[in-house]
PDB file of N, CA and C in Angstrom:
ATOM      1  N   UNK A   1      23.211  13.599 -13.741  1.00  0.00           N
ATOM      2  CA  UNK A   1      23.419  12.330 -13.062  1.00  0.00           C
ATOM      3  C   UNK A   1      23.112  11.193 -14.029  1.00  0.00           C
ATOM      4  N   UNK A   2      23.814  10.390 -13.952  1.00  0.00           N
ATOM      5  CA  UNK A   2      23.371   9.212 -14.970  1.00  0.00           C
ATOM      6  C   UNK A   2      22.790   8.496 -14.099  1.00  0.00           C
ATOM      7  N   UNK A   3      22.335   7.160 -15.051  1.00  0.00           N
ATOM      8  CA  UNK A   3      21.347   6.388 -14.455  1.00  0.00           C
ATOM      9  C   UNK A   3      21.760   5.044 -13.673  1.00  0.00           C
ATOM     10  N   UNK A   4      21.626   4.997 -12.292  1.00  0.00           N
ATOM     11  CA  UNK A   4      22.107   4.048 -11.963  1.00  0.00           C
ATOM     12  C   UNK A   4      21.844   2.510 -11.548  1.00  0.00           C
ATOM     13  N   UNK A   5      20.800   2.183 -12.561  1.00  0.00           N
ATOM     14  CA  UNK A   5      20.110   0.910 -12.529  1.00  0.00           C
ATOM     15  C   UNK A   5      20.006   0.891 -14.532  1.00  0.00           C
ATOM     16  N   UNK A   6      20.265  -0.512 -14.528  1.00  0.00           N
ATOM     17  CA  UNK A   6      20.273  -0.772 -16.190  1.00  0.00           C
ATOM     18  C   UNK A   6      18.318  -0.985 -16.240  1.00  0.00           C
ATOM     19  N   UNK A   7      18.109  -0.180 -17.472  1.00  0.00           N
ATOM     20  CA  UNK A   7      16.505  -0.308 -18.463  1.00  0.00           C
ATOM     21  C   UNK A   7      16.038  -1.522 -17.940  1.00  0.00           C
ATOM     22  N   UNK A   8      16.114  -2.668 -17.857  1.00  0.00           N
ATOM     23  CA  UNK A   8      15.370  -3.963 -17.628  1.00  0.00           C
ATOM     24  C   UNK A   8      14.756  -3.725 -15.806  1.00  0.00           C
ATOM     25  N   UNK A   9      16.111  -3.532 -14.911  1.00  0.00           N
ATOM     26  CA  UNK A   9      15.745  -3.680 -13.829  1.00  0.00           C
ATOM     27  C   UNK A   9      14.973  -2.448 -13.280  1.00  0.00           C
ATOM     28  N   UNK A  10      15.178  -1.136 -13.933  1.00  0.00           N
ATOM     29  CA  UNK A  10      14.568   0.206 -13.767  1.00  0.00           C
ATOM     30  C   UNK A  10      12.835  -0.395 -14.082  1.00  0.00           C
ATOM     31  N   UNK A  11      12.869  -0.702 -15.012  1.00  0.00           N
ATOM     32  CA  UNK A  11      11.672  -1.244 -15.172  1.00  0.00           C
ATOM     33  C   UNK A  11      10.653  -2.442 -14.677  1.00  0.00           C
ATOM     34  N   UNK A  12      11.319  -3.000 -14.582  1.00  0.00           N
ATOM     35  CA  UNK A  12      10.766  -4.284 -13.331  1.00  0.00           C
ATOM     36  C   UNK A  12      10.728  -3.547 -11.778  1.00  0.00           C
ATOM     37  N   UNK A  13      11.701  -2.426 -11.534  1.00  0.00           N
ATOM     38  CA  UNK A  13      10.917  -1.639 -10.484  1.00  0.00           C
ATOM     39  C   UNK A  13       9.766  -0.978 -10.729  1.00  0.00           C
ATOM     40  N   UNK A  14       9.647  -0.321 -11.316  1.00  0.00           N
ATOM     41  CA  UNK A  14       8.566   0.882 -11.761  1.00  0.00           C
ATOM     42  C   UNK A  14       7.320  -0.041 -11.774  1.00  0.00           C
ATOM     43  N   UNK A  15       7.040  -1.281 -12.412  1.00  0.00           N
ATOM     44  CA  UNK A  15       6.270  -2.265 -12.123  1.00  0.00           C
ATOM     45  C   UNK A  15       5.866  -2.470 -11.027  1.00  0.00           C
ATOM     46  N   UNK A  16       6.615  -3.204 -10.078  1.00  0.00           N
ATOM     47  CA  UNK A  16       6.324  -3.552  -8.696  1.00  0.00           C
ATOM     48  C   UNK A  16       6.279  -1.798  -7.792  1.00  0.00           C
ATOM     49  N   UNK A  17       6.561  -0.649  -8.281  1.00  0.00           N
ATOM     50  CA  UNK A  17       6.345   0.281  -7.406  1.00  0.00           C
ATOM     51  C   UNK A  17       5.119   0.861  -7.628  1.00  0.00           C
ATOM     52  N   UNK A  18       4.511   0.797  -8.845  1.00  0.00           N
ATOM     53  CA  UNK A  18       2.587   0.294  -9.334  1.00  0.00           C
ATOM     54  C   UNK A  18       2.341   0.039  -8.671  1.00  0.00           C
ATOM     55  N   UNK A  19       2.615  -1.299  -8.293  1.00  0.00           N
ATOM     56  CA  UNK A  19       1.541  -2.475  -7.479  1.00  0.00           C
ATOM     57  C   UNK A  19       1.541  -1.886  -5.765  1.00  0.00           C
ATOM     58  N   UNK A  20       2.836  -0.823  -5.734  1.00  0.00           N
ATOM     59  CA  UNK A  20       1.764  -1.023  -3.676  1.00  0.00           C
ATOM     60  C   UNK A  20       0.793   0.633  -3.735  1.00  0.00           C
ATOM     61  N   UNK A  21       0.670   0.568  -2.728  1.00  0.00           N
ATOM     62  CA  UNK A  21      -0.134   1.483  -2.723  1.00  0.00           C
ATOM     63  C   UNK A  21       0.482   2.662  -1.805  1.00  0.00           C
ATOM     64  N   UNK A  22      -0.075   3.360  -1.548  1.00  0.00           N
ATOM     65  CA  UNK A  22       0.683   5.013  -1.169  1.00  0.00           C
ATOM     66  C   UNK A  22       1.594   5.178   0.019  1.00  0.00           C
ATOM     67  N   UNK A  23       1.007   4.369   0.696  1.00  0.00           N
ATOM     68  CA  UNK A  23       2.337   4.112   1.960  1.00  0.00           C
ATOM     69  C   UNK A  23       3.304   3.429   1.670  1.00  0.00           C
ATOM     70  N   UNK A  24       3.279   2.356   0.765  1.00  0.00           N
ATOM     71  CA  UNK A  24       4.304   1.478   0.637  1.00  0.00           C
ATOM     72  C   UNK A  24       5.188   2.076  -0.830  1.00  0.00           C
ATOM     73  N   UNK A  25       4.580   3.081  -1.445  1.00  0.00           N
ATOM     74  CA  UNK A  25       5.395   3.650  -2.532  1.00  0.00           C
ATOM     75  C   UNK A  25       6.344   5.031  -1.952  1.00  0.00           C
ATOM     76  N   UNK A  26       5.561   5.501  -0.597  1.00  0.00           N
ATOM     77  CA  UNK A  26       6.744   6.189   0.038  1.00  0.00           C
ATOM     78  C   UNK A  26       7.782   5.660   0.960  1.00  0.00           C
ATOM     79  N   UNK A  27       7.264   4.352   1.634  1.00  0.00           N
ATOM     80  CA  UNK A  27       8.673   3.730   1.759  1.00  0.00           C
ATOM     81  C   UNK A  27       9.603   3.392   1.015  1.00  0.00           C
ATOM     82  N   UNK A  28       9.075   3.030   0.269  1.00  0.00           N
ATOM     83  CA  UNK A  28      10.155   2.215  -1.016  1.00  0.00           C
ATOM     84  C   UNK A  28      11.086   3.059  -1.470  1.00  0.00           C
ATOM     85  N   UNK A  29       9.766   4.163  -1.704  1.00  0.00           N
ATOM     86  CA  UNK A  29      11.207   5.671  -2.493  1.00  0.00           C
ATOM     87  C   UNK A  29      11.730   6.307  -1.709  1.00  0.00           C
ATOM     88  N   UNK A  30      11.755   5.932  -0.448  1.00  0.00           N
ATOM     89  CA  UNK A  30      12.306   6.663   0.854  1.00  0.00           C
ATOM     90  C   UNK A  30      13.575   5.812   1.046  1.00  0.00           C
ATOM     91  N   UNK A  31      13.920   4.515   1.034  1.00  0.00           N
ATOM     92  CA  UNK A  31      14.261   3.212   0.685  1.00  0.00           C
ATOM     93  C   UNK A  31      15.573   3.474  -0.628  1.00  0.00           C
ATOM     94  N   UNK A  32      15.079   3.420  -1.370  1.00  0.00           N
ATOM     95  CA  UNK A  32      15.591   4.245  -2.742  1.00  0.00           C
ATOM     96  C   UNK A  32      16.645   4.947  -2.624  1.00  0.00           C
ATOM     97  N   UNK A  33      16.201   5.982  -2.321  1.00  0.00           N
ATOM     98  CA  UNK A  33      16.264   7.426  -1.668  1.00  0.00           C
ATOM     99  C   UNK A  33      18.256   7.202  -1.089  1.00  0.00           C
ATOM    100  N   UNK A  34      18.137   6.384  -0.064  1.00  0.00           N
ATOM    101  CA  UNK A  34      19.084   6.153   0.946  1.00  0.00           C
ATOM    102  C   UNK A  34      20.142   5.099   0.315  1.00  0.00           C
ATOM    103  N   UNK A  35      19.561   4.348  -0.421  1.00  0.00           N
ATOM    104  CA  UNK A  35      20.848   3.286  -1.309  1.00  0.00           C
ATOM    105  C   UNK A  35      21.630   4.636  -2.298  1.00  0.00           C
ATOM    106  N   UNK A  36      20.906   5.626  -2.985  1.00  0.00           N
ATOM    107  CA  UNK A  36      21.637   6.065  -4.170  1.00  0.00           C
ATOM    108  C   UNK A  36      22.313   7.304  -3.323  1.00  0.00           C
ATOM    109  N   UNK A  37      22.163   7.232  -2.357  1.00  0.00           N
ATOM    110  CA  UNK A  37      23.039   8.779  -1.592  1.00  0.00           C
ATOM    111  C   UNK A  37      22.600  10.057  -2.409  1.00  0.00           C
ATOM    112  N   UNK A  38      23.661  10.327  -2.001  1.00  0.00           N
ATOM    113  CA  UNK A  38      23.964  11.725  -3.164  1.00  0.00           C
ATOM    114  C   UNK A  38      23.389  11.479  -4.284  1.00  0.00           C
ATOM    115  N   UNK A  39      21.986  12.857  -4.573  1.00  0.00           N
ATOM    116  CA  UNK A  39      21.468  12.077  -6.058  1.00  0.00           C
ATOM    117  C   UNK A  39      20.412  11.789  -6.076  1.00  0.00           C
ATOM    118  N   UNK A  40      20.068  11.292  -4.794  1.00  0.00           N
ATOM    119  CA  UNK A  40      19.241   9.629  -4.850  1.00  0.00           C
ATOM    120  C   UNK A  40      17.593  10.376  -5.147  1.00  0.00           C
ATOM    121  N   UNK A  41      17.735  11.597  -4.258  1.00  0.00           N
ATOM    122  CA  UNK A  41      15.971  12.236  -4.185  1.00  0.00           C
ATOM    123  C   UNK A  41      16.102  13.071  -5.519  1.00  0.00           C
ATOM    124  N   UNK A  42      16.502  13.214  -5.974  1.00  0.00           N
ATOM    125  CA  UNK A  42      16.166  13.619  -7.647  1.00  0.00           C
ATOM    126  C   UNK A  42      16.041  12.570  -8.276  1.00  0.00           C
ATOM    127  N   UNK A  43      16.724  11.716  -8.289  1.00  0.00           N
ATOM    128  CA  UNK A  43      16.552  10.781  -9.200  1.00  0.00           C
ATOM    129  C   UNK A  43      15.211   9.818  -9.158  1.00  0.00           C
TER     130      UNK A  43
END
């Protein structure tokens, strides 16, 4: 699968997905998850 967010913004996520804390990092990647479809929970 390639990557479907460009290096800058992949990274300015990974940042702000630091900052919450354990409930709010499984929403987010739950969140995630559902924008990339197919894919999305591996990635």
């Amino acid at each position: 699968m390639s990557f479907p967010y460009k290096k800058n913004i992949e990274k300015s996520m990974k940042k702000f997905y630091d900052s919450l804390c354990e409930k709010n990092k499984r929403r987010y990647a739950a969140i995630e998850s559902e924008k990339l479809s197919h894919g999305g929970v591996n990635y």
